[in-house]
Each structure stands twice: as structure tokens, then as C-alpha cells.
C-alpha atoms as a PDB file:
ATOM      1  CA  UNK A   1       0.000   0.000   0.000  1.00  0.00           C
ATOM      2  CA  UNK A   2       2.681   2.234   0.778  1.00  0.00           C
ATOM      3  CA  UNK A   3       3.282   2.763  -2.947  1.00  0.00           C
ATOM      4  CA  UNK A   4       0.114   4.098  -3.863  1.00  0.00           C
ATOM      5  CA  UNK A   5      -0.673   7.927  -3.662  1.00  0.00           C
ATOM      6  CA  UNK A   6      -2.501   9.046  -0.759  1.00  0.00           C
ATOM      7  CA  UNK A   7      -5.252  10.629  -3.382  1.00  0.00           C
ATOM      8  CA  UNK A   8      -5.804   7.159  -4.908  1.00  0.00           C
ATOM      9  CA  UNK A   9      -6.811   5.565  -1.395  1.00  0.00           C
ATOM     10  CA  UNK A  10      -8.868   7.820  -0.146  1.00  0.00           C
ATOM     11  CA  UNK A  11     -12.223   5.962  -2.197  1.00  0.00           C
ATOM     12  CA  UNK A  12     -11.303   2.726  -0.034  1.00  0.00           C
ATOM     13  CA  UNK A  13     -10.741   5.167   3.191  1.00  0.00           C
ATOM     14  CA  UNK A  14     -14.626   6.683   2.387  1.00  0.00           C
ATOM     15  CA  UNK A  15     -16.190   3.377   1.547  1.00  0.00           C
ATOM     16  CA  UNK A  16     -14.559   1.790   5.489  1.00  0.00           C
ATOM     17  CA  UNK A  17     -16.747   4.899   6.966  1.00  0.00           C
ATOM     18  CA  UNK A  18     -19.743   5.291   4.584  1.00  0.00           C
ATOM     19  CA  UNK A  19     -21.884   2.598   7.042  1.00  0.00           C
ATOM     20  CA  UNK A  20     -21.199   3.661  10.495  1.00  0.00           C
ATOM     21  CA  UNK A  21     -19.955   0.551  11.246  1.00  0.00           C
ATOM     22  CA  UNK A  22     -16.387   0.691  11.703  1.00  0.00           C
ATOM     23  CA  UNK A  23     -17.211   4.021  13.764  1.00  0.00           C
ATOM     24  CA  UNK A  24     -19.424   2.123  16.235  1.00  0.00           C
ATOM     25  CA  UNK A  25     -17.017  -1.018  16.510  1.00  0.00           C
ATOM     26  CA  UNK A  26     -14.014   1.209  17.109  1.00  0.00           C
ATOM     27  CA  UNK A  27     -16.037   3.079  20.110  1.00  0.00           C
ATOM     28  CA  UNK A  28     -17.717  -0.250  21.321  1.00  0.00           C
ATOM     29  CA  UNK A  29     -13.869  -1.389  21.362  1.00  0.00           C
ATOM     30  CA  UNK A  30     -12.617   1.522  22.997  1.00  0.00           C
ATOM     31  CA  UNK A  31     -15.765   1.346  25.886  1.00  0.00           C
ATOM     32  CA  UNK A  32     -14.436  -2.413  26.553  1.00  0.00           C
ATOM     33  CA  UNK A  33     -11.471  -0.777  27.228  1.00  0.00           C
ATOM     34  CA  UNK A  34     -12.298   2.317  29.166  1.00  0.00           C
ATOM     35  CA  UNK A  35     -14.747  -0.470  31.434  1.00  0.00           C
ATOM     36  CA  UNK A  36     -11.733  -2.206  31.376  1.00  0.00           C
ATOM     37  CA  UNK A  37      -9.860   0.289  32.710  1.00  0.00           C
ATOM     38  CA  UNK A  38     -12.588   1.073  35.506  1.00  0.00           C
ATOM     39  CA  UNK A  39     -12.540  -2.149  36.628  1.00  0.00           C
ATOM     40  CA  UNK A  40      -8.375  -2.385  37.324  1.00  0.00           C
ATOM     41  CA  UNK A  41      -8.817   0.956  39.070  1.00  0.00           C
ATOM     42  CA  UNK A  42     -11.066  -0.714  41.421  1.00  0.00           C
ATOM     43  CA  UNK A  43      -9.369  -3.711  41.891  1.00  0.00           C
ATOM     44  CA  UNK A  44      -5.318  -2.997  41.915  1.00  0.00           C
ATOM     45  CA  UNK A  45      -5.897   0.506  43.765  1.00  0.00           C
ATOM     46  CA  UNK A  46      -3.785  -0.166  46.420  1.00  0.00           C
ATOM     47  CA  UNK A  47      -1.676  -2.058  44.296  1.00  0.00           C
ATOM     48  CA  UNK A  48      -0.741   0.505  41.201  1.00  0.00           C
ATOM     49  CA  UNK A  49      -2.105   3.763  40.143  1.00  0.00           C
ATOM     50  CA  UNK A  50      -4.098   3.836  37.255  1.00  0.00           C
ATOM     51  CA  UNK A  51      -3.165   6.144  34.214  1.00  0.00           C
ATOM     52  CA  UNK A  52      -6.529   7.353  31.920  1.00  0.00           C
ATOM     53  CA  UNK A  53      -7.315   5.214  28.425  1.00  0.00           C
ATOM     54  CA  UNK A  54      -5.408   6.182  25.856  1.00  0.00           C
ATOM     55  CA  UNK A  55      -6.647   6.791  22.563  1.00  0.00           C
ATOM     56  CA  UNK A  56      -7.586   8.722  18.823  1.00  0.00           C
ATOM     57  CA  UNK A  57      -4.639   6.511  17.032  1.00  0.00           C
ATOM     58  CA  UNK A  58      -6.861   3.492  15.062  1.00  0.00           C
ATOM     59  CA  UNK A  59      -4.023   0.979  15.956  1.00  0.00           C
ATOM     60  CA  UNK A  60      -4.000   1.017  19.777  1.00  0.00           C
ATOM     61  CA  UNK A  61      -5.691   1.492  22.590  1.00  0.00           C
ATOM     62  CA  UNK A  62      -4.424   1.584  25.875  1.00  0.00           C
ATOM     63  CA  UNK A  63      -3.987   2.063  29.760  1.00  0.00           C
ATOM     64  CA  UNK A  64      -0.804   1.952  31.576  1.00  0.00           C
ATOM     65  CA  UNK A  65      -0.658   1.169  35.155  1.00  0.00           C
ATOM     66  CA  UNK A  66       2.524   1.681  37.569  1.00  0.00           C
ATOM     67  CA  UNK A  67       3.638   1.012  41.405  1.00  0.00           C
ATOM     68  CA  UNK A  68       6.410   2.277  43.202  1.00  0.00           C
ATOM     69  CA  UNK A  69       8.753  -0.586  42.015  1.00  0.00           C
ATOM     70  CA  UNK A  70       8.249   0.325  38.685  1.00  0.00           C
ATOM     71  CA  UNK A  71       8.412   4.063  38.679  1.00  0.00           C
ATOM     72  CA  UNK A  72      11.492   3.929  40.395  1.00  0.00           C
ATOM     73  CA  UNK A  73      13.370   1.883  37.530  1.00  0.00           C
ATOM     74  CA  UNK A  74      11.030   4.418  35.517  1.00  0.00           C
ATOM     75  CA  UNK A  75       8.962   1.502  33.794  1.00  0.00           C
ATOM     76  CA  UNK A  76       5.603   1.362  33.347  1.00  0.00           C
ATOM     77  CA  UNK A  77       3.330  -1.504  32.650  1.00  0.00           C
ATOM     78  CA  UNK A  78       0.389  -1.131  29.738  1.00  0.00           C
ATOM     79  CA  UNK A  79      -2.548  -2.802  28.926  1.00  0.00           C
ATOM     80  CA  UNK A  80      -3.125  -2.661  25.114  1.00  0.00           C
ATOM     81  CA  UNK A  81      -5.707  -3.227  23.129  1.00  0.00           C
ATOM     82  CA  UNK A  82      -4.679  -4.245  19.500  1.00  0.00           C
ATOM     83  CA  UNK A  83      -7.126  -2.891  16.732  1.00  0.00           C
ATOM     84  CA  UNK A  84      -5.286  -5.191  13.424  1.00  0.00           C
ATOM     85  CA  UNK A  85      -5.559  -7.798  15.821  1.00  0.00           C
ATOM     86  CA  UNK A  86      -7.905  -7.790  17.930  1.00  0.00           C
ATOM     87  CA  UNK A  87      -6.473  -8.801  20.866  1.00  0.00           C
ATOM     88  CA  UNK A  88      -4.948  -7.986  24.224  1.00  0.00           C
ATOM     89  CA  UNK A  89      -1.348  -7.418  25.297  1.00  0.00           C
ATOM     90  CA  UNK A  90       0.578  -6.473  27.937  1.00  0.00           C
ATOM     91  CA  UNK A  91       3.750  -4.238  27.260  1.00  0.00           C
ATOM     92  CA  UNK A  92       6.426  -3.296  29.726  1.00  0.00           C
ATOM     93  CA  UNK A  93       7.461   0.531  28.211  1.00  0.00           C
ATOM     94  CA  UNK A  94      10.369   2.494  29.141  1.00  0.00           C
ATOM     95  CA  UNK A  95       9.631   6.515  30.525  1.00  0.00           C
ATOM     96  CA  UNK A  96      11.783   7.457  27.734  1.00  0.00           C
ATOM     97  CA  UNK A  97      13.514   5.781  24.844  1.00  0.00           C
ATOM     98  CA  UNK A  98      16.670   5.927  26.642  1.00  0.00           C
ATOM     99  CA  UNK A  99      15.377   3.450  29.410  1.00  0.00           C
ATOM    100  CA  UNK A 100      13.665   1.454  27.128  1.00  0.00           C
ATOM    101  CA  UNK A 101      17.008   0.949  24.949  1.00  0.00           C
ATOM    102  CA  UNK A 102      18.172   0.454  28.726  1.00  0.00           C
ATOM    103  CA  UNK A 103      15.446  -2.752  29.576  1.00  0.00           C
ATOM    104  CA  UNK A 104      15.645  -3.953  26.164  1.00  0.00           C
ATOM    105  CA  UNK A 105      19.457  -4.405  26.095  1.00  0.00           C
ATOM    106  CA  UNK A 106      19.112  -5.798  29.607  1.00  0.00           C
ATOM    107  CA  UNK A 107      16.564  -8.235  29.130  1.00  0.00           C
ATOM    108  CA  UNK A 108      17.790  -9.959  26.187  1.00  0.00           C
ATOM    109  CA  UNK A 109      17.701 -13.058  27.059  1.00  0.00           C
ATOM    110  CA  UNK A 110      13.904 -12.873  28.400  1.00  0.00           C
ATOM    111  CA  UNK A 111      11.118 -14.933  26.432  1.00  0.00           C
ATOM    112  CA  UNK A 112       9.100 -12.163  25.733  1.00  0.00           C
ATOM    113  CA  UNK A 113      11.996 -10.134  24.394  1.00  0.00           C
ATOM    114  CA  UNK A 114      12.523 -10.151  20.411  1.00  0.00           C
ATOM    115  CA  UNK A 115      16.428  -9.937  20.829  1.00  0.00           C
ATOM    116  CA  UNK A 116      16.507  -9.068  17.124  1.00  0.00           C
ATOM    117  CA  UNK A 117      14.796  -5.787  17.073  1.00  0.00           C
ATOM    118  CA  UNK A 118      13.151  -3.745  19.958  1.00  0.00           C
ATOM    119  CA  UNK A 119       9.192  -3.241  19.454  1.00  0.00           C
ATOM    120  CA  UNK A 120       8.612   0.838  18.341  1.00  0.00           C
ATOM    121  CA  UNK A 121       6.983   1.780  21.640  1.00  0.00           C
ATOM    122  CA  UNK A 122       7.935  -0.662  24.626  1.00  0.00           C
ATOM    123  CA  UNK A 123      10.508  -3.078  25.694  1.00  0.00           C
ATOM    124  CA  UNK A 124       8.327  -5.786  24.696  1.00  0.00           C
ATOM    125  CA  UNK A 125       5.418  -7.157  24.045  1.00  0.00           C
ATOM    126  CA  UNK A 126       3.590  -9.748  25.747  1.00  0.00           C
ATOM    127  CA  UNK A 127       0.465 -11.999  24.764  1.00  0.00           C
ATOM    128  CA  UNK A 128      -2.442 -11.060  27.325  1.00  0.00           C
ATOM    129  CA  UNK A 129      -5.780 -12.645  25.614  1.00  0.00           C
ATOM    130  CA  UNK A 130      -5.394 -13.282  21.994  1.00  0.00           C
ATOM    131  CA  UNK A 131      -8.992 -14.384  21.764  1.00  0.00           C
ATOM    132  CA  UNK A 132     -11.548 -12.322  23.613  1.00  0.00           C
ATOM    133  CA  UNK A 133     -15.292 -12.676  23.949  1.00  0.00           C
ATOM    134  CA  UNK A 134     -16.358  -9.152  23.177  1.00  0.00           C
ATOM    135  CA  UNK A 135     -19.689 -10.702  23.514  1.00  0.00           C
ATOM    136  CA  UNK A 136     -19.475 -11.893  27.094  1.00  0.00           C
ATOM    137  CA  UNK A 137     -17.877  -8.342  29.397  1.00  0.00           C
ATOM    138  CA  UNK A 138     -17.878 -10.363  32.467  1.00  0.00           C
ATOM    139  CA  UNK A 139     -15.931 -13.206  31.164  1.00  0.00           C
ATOM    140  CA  UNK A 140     -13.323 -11.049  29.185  1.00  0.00           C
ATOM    141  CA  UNK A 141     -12.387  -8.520  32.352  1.00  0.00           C
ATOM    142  CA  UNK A 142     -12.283 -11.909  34.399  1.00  0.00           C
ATOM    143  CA  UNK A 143      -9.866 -13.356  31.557  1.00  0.00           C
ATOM    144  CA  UNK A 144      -7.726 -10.419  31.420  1.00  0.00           C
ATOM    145  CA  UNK A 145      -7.474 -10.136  35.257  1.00  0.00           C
ATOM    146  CA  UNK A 146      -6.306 -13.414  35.678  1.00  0.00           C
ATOM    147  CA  UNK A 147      -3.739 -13.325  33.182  1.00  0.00           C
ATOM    148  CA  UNK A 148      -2.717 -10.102  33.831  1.00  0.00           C
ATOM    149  CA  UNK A 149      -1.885 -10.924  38.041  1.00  0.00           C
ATOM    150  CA  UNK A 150       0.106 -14.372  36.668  1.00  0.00           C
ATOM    151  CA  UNK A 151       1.422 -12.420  33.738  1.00  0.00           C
ATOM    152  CA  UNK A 152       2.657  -9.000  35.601  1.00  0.00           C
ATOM    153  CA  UNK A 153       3.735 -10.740  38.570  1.00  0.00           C
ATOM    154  CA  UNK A 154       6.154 -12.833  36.230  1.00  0.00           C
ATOM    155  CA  UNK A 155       7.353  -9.511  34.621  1.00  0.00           C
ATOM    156  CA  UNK A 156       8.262  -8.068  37.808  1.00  0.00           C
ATOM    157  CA  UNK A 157      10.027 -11.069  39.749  1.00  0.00           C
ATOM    158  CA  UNK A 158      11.992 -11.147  35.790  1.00  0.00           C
ATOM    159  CA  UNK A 159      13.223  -6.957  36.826  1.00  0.00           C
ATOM    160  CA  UNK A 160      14.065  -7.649  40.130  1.00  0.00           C
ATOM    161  CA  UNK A 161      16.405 -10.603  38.820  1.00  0.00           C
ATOM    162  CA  UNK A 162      17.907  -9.001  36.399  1.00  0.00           C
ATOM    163  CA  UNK A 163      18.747  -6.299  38.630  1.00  0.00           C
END
């Protein structure tokens, strides 16, 4: 796609919006999300604070959620919701690119680590629920919970070890 002239894709770019439907999916996505979002507030408060959904880019959306561990080593972890995909990860970022050059240098050797080539915006990448129910809320915040506490809890006995 790259090759073609932005003037010669913007019929395909009018037809995606001429229903409505890709509008209302994207903001029924983003309100699993947000609810999403609501629900880790509740839960992890005394546990990690809780940074706003993130969105307006059609690729991700995303909440990032940090304790006092993390902020010191100036890491943050995010919950991120994968439009192409549609599916949920969780990404350890850096504060800046410097400390995520930093983590992703140091943690090599880590399975969720590409040791290739460092993802564009975090350290790495980790599967979270590659197949969601969008259908059933209670069942997909219950399946991201649990994976996230095994999940995060793996991530952050990994940091301290590799301190």
C-alpha cells in the first residue's frame, strides 16, 4: 500500500466509513477498554495507580498502570488493546527511549523479548488474551485479570532478577 498515492486511497478510506460501522465497533472497542480500565482501578488501587485510556490513534488502545517498584526503575506496565488484531497485550514501556534501549538491552535473554529488534513503543510485548469474547464483558475482564496478576507478577520477579 505504501506505494500508492494518498489521493488514490482515499475511495477505499470513504467506503470503510460510509456505514457507520467501523465508527461504532471502534467506540464499542474503545468502551471495553475504558470499562476495562474502571474495573483495574477498582481492583489494583492499592496495588498501582491507574493512568486514563489512551486513545484517537486506530491501531491502539491503551492504559498503563505503575507502582512504586516500577516508577522507580522508571517503567511502566500497559494494557493494550490491538485494533489489526484484535487482541490484548501487555507491554512493559520504558519513561523514555533511553530506558527502554536500557530494559531492552538488559533483558535480552527474556522470552518475551525479540532480541533481534526492539518493538517501536515498549521493551516488549507480551500476549495477554489473543482471543476475547467481546460478547461476554464479564468473562473477558475476568480473563484479562487473571492473566494479567500471573502475567505481571512474572514480569516483575523477571526486573528484580535481572537487577
Amino acid at each position: 500500500m505504501p506505494d500508492k498515492s494518498l489521493h488514490s486511497r482515499i475511495p477505499a478510506y470513504k467506503a470503510a466509513f460510509s456505514s457507520g460501522e467501523l465508527q461504532k465497533t471502534y467506540q464499542d472497542l474503545v468502551g471495553i477498554v475504558q470499562n476495562l480500565r474502571t474495573e483495574f482501578a477498582k481492583k489494583y488501587k492499592s496495588e498501582y495507580s491507574i493512568a486514563n485510556v489512551l486513545h484517537g490513534y486506530i491501531d491502539f488502545t491503551y492504559f498503563y498502570l505503575q507502582n512504586d517498584y516500577l516508577k522507580k526503575k522508571k517503567l511502566k506496565l500497559a494494557i493494550v488493546f490491538k485494533h489489526q488484531n484484535t487482541n490484548f497485550e501487555l507491554w512493559l514501556l520504558g519513561q523514555t527511549k533511553n530506558v527502554q534501549i536500557l530494559y531492552w538491552k538488559k533483558l535480552r535473554e527474556v522470552k518475551w523479548v525479540n532480541p533481534e529488534a526492539m518493538p517501536e513503543y515498549s521493551i516488549f510485548e507480551a500476549p495477554l488474551l489473543l482471543a476475547p469474547d467481546f460478547d461476554n464483558s464479564t468473562k473477558l475482564t475476568e480473563s484479562i485479570h487473571s492473566q494479567f496478576k500471573t502475567l505481571s507478577q512474572e514480569i516483575l520477579n523477571t526486573l528484580a532478577a535481572y537487577e
